[in-house]
C-alpha atoms as a PDB file:
ATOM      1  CA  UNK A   1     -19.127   7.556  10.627  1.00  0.00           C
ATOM      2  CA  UNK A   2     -16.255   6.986   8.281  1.00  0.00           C
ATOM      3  CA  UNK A   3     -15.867   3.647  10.041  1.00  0.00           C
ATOM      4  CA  UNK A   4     -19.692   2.586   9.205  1.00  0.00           C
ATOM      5  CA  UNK A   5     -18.663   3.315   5.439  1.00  0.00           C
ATOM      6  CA  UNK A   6     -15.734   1.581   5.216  1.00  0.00           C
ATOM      7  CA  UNK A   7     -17.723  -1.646   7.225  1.00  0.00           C
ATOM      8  CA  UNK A   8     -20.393  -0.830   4.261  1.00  0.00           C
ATOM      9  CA  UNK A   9     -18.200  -0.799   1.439  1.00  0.00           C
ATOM     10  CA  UNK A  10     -16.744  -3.990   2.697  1.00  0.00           C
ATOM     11  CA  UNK A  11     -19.575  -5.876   2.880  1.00  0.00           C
ATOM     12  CA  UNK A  12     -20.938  -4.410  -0.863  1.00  0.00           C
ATOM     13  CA  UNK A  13     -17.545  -5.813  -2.038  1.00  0.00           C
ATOM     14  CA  UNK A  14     -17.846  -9.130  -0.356  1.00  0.00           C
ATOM     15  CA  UNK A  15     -21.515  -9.027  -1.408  1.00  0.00           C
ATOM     16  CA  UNK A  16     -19.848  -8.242  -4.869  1.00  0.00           C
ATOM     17  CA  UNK A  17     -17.089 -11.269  -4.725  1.00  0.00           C
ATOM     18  CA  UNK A  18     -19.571 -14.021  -3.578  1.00  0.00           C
ATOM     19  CA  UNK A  19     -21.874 -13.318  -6.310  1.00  0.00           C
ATOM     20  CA  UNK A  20     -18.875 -13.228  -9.027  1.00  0.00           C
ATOM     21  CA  UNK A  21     -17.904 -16.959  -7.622  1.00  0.00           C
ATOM     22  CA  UNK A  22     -21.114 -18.302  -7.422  1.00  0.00           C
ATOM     23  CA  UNK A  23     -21.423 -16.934 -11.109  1.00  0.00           C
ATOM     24  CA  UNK A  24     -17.847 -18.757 -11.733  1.00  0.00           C
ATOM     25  CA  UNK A  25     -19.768 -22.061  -9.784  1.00  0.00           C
ATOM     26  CA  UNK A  26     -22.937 -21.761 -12.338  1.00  0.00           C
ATOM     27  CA  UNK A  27     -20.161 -21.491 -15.792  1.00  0.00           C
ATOM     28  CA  UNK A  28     -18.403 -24.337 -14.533  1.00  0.00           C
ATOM     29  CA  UNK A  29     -21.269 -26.656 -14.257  1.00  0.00           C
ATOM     30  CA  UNK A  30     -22.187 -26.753 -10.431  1.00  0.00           C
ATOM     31  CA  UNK A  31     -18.676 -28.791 -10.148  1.00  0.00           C
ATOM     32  CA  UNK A  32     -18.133 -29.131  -6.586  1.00  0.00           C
ATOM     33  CA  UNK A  33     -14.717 -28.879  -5.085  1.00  0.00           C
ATOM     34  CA  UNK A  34     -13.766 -26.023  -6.838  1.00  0.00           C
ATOM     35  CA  UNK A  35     -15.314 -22.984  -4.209  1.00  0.00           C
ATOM     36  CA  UNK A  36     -11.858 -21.573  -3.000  1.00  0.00           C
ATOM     37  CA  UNK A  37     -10.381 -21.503  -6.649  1.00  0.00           C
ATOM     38  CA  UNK A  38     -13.466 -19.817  -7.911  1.00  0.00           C
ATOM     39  CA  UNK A  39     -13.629 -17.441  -4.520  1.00  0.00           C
ATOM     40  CA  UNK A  40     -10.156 -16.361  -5.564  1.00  0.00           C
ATOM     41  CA  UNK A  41     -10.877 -15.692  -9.201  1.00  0.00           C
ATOM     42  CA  UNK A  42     -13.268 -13.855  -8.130  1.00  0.00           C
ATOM     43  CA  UNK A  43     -11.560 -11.630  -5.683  1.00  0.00           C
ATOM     44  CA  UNK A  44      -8.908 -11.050  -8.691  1.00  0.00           C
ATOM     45  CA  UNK A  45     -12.099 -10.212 -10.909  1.00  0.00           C
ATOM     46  CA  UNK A  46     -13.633  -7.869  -8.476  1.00  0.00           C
ATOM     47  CA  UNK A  47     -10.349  -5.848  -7.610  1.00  0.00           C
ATOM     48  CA  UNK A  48      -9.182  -5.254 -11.137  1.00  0.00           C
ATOM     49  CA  UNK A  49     -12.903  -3.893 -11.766  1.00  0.00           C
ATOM     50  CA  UNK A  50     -12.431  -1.854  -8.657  1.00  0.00           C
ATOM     51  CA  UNK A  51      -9.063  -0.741  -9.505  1.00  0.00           C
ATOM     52  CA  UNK A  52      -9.655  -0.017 -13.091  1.00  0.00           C
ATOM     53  CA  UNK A  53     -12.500   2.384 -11.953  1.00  0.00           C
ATOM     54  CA  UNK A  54     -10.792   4.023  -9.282  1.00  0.00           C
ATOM     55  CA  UNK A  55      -7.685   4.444 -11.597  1.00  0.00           C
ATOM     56  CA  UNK A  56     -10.640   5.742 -14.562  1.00  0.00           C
ATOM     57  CA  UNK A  57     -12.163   8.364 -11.678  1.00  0.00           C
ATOM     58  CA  UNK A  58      -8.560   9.662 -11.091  1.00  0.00           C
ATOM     59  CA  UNK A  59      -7.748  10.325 -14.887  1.00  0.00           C
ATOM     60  CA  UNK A  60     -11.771  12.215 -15.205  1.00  0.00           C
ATOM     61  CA  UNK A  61     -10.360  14.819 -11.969  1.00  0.00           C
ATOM     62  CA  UNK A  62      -7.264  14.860 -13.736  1.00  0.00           C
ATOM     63  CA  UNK A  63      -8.405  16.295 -17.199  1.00  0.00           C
ATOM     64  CA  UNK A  64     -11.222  18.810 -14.813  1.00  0.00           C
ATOM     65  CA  UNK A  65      -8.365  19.685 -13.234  1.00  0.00           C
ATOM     66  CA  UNK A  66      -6.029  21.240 -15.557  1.00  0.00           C
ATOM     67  CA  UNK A  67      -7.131  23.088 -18.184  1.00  0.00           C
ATOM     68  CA  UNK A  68      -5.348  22.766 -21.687  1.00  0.00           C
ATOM     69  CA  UNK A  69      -3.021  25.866 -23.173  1.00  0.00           C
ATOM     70  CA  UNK A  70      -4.384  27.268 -25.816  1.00  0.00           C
ATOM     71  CA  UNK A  71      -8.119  27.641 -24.640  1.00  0.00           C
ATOM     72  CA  UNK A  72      -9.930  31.225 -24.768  1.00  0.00           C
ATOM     73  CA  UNK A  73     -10.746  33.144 -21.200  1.00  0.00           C
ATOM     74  CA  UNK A  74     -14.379  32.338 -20.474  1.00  0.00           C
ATOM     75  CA  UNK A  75     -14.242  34.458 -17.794  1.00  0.00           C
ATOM     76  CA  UNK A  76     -13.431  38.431 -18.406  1.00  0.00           C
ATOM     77  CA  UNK A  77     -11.397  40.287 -16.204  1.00  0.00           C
ATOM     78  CA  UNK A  78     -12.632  42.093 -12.657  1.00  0.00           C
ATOM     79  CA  UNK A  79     -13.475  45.564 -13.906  1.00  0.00           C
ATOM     80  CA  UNK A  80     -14.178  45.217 -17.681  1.00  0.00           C
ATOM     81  CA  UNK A  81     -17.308  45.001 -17.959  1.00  0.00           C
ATOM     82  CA  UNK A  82     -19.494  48.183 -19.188  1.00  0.00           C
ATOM     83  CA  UNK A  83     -21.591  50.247 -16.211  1.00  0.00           C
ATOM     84  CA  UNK A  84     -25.147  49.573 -17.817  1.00  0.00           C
END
């Protein structure tokens, strides 16, 4: 199974990267001659996205993490609570 994702994910990326060039191929005015340097920027567009995500999940589990000092209990103690 994990192989199937990983297959998945690289094809969405690819997917991802060939769009981004033939975006780069539209701004540039259809020029021709110019698909691997626009494949490439694209790559280096599509990774930093990638990376700056990945590096913006790791920060969010980070912070859920590890709470702050200073912060009240939310939670009281086994055994203090009243018999009703």
């Amino acid at each position: 199974m994990w192989r199937e994702v990983g297959i998945e994910m690289k094809k969405d990326m690819h997917d991802e990267i060939a769009r981004v060039a033939h975006e780069l191929y539209e701004k540039t005015g259809r020029a021709d001659g110019n698909e691997l340097k626009n494949w490439l920027e694209a790559e280096k567009i599509v990774m930093e996205k990638h990376e700056r995500h990945a590096s913006e999940m790791e920060q969010k589990v980070e912070v859920v993490g590890k709470p702050q000092k200073g912060y009240p209990r939310t939670v009281k103690k086994e055994g203090s609570y009243k018999k009703g």
